[in-house]
PDB file of N, CA and C in Angstrom:
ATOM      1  N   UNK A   1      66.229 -31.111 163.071  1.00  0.00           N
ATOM      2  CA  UNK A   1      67.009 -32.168 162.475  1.00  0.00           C
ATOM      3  C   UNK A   1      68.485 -32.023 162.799  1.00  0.00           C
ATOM      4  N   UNK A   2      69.086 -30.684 162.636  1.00  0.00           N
ATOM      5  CA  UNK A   2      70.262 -30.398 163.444  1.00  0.00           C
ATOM      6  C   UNK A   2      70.734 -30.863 164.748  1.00  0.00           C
ATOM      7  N   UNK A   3      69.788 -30.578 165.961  1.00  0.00           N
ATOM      8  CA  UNK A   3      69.791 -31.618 166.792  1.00  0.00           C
ATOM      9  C   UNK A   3      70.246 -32.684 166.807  1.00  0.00           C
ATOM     10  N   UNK A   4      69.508 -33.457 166.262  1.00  0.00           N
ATOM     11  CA  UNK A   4      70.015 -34.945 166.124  1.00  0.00           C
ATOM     12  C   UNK A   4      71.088 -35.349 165.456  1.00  0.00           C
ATOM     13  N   UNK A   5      71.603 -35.003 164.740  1.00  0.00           N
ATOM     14  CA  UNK A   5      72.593 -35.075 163.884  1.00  0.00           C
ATOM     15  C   UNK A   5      74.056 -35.085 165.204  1.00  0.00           C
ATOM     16  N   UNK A   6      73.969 -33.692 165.754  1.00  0.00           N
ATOM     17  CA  UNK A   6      74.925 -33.464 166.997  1.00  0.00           C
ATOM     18  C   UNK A   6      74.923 -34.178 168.161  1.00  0.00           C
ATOM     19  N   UNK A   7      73.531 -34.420 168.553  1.00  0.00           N
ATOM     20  CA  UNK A   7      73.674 -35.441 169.329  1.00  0.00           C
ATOM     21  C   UNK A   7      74.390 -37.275 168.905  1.00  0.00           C
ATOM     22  N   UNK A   8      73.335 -37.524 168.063  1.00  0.00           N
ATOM     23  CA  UNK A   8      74.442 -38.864 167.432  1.00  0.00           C
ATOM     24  C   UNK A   8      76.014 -38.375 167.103  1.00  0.00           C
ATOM     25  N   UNK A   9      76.365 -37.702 166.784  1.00  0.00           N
ATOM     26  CA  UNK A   9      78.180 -37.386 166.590  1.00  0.00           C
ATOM     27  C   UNK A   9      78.436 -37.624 168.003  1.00  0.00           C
ATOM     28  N   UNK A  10      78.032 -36.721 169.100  1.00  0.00           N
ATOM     29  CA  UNK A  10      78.182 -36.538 170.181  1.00  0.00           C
ATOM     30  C   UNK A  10      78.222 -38.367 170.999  1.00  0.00           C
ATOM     31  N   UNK A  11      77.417 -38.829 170.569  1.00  0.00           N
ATOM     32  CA  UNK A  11      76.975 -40.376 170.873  1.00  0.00           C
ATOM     33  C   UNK A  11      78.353 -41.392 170.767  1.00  0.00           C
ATOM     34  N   UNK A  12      78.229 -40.949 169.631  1.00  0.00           N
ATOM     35  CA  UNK A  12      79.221 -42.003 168.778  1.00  0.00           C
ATOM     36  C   UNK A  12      80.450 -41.750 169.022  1.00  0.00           C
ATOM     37  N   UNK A  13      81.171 -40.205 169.585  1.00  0.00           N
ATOM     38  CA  UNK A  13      82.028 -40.096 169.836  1.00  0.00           C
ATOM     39  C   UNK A  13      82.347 -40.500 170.967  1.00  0.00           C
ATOM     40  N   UNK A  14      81.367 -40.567 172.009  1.00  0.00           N
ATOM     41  CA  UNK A  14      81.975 -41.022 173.696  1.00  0.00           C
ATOM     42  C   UNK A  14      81.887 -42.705 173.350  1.00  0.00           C
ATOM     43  N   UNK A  15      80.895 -43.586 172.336  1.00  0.00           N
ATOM     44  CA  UNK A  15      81.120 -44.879 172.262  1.00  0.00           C
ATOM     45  C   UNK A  15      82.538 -45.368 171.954  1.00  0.00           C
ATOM     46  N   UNK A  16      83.283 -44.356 170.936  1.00  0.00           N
ATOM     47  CA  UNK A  16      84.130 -45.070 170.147  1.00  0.00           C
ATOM     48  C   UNK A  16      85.608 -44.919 171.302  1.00  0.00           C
ATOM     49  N   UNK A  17      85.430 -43.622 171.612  1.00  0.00           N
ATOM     50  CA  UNK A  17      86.343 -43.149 173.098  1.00  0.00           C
ATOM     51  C   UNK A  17      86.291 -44.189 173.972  1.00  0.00           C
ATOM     52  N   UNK A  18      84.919 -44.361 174.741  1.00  0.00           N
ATOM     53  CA  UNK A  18      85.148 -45.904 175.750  1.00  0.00           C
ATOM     54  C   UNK A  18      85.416 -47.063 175.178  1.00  0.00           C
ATOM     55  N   UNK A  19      84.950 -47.467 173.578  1.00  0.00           N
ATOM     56  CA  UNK A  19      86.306 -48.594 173.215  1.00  0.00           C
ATOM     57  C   UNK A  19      87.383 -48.284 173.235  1.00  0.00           C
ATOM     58  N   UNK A  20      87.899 -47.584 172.744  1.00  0.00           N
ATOM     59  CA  UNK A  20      89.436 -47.162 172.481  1.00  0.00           C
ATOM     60  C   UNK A  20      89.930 -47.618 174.099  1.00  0.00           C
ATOM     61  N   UNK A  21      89.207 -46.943 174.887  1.00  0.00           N
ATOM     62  CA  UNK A  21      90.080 -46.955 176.642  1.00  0.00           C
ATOM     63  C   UNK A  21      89.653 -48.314 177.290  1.00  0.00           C
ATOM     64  N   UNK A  22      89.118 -48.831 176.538  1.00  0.00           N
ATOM     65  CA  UNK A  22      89.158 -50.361 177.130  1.00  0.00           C
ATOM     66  C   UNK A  22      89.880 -51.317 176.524  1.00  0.00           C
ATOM     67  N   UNK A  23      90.507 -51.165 175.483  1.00  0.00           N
ATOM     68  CA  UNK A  23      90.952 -52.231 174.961  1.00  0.00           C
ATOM     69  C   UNK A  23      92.485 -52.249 175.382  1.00  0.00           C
ATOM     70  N   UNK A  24      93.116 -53.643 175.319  1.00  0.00           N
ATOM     71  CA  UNK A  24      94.466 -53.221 175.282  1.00  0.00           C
ATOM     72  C   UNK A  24      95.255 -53.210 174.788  1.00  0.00           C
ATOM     73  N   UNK A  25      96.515 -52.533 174.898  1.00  0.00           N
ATOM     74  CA  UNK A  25      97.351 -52.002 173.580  1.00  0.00           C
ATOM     75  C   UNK A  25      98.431 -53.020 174.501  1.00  0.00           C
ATOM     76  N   UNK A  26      99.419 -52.620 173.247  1.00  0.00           N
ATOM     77  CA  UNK A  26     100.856 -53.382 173.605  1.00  0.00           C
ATOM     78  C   UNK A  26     101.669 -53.170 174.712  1.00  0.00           C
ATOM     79  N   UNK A  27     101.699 -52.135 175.143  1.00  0.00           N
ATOM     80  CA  UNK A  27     102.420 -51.192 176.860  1.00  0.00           C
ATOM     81  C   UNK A  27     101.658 -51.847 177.717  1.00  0.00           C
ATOM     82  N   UNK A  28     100.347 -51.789 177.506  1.00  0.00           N
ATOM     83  CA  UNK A  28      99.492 -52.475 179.174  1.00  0.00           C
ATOM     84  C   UNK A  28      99.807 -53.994 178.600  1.00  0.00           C
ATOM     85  N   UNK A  29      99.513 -54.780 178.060  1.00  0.00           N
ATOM     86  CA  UNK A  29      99.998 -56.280 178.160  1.00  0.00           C
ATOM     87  C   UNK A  29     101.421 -56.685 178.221  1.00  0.00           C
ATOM     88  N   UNK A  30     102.572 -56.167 177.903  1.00  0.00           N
ATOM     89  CA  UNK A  30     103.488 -55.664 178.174  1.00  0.00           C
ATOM     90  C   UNK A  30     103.796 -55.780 179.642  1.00  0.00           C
ATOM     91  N   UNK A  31     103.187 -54.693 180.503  1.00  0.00           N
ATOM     92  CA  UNK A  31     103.125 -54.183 181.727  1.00  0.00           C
ATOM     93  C   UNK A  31     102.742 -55.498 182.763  1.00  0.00           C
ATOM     94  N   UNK A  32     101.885 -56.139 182.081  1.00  0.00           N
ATOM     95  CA  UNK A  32     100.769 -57.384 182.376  1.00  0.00           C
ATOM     96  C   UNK A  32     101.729 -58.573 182.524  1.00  0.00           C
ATOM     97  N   UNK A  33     102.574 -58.839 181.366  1.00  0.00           N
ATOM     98  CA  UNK A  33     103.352 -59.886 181.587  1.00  0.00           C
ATOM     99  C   UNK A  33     104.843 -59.420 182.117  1.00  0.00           C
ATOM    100  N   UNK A  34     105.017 -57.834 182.641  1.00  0.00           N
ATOM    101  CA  UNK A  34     106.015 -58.110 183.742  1.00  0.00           C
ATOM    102  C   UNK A  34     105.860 -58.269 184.681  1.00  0.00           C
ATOM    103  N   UNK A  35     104.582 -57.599 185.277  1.00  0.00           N
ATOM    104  CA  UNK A  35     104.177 -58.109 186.600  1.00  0.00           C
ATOM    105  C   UNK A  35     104.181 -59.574 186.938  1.00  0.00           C
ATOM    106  N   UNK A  36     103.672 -59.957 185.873  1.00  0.00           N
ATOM    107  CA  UNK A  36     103.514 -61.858 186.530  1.00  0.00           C
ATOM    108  C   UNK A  36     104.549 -62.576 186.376  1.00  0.00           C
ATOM    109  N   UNK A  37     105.588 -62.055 185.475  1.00  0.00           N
ATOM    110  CA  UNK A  37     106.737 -62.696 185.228  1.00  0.00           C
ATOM    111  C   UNK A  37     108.081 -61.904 186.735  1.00  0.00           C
ATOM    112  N   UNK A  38     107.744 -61.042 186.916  1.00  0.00           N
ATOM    113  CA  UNK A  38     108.333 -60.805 188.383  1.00  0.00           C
ATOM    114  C   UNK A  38     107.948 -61.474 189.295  1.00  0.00           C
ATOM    115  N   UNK A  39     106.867 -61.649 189.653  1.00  0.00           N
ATOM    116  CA  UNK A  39     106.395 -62.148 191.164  1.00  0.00           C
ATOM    117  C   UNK A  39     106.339 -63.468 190.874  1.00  0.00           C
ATOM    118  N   UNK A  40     106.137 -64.293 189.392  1.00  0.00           N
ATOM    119  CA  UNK A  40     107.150 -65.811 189.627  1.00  0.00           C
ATOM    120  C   UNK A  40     108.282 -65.632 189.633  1.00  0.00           C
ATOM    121  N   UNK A  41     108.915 -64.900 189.129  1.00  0.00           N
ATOM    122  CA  UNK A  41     110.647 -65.159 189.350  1.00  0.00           C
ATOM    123  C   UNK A  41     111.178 -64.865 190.988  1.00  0.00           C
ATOM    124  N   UNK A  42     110.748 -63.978 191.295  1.00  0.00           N
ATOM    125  CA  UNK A  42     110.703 -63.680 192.952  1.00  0.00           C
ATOM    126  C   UNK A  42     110.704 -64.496 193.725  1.00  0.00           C
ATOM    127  N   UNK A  43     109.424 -65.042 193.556  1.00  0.00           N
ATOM    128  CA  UNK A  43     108.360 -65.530 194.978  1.00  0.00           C
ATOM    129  C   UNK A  43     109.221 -67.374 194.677  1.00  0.00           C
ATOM    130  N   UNK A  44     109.420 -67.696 193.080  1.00  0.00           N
ATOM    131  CA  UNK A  44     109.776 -68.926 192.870  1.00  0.00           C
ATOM    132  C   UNK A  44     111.464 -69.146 193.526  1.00  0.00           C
ATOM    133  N   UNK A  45     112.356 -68.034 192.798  1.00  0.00           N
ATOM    134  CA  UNK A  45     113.556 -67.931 193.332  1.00  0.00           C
ATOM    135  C   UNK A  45     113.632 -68.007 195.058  1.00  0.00           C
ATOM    136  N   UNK A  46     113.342 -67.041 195.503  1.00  0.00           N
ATOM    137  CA  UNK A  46     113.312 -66.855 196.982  1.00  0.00           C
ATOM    138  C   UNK A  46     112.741 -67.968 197.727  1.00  0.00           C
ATOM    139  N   UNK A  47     111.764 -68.783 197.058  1.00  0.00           N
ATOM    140  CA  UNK A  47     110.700 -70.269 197.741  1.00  0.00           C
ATOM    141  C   UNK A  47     110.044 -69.243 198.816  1.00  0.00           C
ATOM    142  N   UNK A  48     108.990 -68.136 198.275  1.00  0.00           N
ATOM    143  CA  UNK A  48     108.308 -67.702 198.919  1.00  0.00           C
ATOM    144  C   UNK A  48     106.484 -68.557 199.101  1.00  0.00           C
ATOM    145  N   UNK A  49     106.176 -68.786 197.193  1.00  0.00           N
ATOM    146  CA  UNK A  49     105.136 -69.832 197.699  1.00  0.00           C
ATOM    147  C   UNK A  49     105.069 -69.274 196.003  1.00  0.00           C
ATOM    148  N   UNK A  50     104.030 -70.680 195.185  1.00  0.00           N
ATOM    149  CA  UNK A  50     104.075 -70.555 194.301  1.00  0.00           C
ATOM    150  C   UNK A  50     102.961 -69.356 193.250  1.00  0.00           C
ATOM    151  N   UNK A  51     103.282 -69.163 191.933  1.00  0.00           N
ATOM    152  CA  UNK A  51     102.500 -67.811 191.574  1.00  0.00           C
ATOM    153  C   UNK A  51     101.415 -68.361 190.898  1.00  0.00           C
ATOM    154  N   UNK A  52     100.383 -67.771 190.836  1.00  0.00           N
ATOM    155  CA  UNK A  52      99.140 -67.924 189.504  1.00  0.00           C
ATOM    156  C   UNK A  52      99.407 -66.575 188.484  1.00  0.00           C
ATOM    157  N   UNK A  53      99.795 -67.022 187.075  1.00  0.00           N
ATOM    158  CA  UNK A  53      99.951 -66.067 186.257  1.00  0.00           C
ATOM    159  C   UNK A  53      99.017 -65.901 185.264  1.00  0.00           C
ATOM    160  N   UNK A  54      98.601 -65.025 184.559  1.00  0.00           N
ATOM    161  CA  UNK A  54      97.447 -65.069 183.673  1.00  0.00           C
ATOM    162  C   UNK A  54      97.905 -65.814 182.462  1.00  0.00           C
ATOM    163  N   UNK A  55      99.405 -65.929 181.852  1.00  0.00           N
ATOM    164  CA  UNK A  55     100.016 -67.253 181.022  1.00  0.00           C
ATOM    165  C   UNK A  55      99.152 -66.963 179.474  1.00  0.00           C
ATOM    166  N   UNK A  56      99.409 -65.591 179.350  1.00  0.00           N
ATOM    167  CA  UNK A  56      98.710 -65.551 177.788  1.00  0.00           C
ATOM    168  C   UNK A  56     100.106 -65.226 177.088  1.00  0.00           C
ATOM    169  N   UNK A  57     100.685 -66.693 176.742  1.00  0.00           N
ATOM    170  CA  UNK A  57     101.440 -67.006 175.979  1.00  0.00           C
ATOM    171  C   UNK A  57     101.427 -66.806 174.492  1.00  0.00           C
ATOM    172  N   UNK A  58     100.295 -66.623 173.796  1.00  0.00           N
ATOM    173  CA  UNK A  58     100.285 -66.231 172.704  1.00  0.00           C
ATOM    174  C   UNK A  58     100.269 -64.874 172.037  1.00  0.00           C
ATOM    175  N   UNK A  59     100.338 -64.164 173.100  1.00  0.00           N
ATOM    176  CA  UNK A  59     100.576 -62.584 172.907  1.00  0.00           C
ATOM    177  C   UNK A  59     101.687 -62.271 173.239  1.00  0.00           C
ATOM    178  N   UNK A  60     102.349 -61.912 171.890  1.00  0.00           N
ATOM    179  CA  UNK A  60     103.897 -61.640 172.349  1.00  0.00           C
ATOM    180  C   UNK A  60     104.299 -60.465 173.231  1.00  0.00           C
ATOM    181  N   UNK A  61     103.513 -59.405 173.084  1.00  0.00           N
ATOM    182  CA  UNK A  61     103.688 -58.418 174.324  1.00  0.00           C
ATOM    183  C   UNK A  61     103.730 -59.034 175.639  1.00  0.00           C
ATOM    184  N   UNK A  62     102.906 -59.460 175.892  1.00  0.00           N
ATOM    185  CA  UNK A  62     102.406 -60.444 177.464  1.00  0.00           C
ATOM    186  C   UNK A  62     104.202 -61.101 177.540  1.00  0.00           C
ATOM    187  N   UNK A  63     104.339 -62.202 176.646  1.00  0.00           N
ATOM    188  CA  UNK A  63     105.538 -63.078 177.397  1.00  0.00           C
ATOM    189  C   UNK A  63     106.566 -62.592 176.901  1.00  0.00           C
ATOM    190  N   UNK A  64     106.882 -61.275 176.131  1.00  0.00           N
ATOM    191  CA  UNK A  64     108.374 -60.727 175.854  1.00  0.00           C
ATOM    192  C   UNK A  64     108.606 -60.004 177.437  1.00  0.00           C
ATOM    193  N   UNK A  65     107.387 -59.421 177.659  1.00  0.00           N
ATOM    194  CA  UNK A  65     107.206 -58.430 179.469  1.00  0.00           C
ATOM    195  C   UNK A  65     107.042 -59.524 180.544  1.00  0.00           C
ATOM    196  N   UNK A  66     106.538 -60.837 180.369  1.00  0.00           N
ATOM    197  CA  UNK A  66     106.853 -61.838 181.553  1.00  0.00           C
ATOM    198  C   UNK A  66     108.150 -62.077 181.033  1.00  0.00           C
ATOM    199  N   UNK A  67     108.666 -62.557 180.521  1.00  0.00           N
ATOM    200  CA  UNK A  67     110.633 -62.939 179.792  1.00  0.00           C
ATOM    201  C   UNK A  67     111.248 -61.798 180.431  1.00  0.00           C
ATOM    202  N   UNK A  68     111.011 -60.733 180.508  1.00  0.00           N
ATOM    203  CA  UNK A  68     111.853 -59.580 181.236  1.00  0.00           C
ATOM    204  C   UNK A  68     111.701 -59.504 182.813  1.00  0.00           C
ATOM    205  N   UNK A  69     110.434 -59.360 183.102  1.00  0.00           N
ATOM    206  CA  UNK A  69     110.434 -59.039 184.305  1.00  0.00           C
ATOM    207  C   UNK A  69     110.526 -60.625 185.256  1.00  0.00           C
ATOM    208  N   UNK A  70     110.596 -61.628 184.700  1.00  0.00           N
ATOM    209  CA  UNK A  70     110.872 -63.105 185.550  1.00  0.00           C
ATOM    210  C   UNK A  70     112.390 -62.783 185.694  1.00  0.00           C
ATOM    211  N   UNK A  71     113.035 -62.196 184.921  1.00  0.00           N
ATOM    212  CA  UNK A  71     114.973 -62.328 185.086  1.00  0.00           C
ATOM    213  C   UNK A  71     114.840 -61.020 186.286  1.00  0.00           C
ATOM    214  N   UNK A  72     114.082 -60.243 186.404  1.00  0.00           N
ATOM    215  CA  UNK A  72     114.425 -58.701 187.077  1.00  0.00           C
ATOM    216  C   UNK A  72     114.170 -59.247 188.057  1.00  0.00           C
ATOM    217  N   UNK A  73     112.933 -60.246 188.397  1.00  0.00           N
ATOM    218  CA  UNK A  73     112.414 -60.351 189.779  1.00  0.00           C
ATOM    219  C   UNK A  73     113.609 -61.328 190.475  1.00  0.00           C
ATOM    220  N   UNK A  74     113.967 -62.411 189.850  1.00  0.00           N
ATOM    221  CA  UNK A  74     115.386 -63.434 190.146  1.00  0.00           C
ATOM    222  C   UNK A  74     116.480 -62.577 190.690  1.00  0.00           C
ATOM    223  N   UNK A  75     116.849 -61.733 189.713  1.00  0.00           N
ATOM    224  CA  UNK A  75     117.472 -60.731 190.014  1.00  0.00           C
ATOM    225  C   UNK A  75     117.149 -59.943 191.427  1.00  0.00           C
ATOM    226  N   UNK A  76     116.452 -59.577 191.680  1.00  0.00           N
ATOM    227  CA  UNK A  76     115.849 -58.622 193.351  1.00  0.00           C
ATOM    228  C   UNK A  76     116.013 -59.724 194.209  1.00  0.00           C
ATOM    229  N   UNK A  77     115.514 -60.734 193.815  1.00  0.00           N
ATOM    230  CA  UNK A  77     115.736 -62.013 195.016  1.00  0.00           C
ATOM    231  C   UNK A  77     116.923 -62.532 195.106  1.00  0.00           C
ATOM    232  N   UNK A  78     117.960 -62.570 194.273  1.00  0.00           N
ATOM    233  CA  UNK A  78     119.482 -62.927 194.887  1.00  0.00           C
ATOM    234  C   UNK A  78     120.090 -61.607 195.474  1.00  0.00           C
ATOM    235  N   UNK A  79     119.600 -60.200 195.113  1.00  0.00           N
ATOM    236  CA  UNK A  79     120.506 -59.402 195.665  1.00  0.00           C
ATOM    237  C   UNK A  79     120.104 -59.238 197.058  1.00  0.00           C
ATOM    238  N   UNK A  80     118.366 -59.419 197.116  1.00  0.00           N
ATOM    239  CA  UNK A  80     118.059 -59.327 198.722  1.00  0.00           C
ATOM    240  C   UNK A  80     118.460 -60.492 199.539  1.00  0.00           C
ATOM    241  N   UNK A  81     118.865 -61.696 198.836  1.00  0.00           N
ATOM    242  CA  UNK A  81     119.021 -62.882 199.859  1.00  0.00           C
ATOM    243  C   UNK A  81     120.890 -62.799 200.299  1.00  0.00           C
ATOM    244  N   UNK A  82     121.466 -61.660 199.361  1.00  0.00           N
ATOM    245  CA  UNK A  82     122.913 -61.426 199.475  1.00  0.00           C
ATOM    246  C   UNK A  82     123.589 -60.843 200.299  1.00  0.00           C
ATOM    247  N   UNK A  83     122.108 -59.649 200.726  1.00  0.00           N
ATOM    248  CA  UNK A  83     122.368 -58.905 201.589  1.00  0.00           C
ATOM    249  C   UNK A  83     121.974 -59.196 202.817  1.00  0.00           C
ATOM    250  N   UNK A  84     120.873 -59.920 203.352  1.00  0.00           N
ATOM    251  CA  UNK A  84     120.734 -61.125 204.488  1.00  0.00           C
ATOM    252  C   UNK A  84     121.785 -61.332 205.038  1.00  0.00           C
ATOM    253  N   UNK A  85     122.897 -61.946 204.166  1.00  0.00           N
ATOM    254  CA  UNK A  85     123.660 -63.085 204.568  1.00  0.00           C
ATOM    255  C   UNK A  85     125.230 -61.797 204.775  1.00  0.00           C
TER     256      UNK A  85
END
């Protein structure tokens, strides 16, 4: 009966572990909406070609990290088009 007991703990502990590492927290969506908010601000600033963003606007992590990284990427694209010229 011991057995089993350790094994289910054992069970339940790697289940609750692979939720935990799948879900996402505030840093990775965060991370999520700077990436997409860079490479539109970039690709849009520069008229490289237009972006597809994942646009989960209702998660404030997501568009506080697209709101940052759309000004950073604008930002990289006037200093590289500054130095071009």
């Amino acid at each position: 009966m011991n057995k089993y007991k350790t094994l289910n703990i054992i069970i339940l502990s790697t289940v609750i572990s692979i939720i935990c590492g799948c879900s996402s927290n505030a840093s990775s969506r965060y991370d999520s909406g700077y990436s997409d908010g860079y490479a539109e601000g970039y690709n849009t600033e520069c008229k490289i070609r237009a972006t597809l963003v994942e646009g989960a606007w209702d998660d404030k992590d997501y568009s506080q990290g697209y709101q940052v990284g759309r000004v950073a990427g604008v930002a990289d694209c006037r200093v590289r088009n500054s130095i071009k010229q």
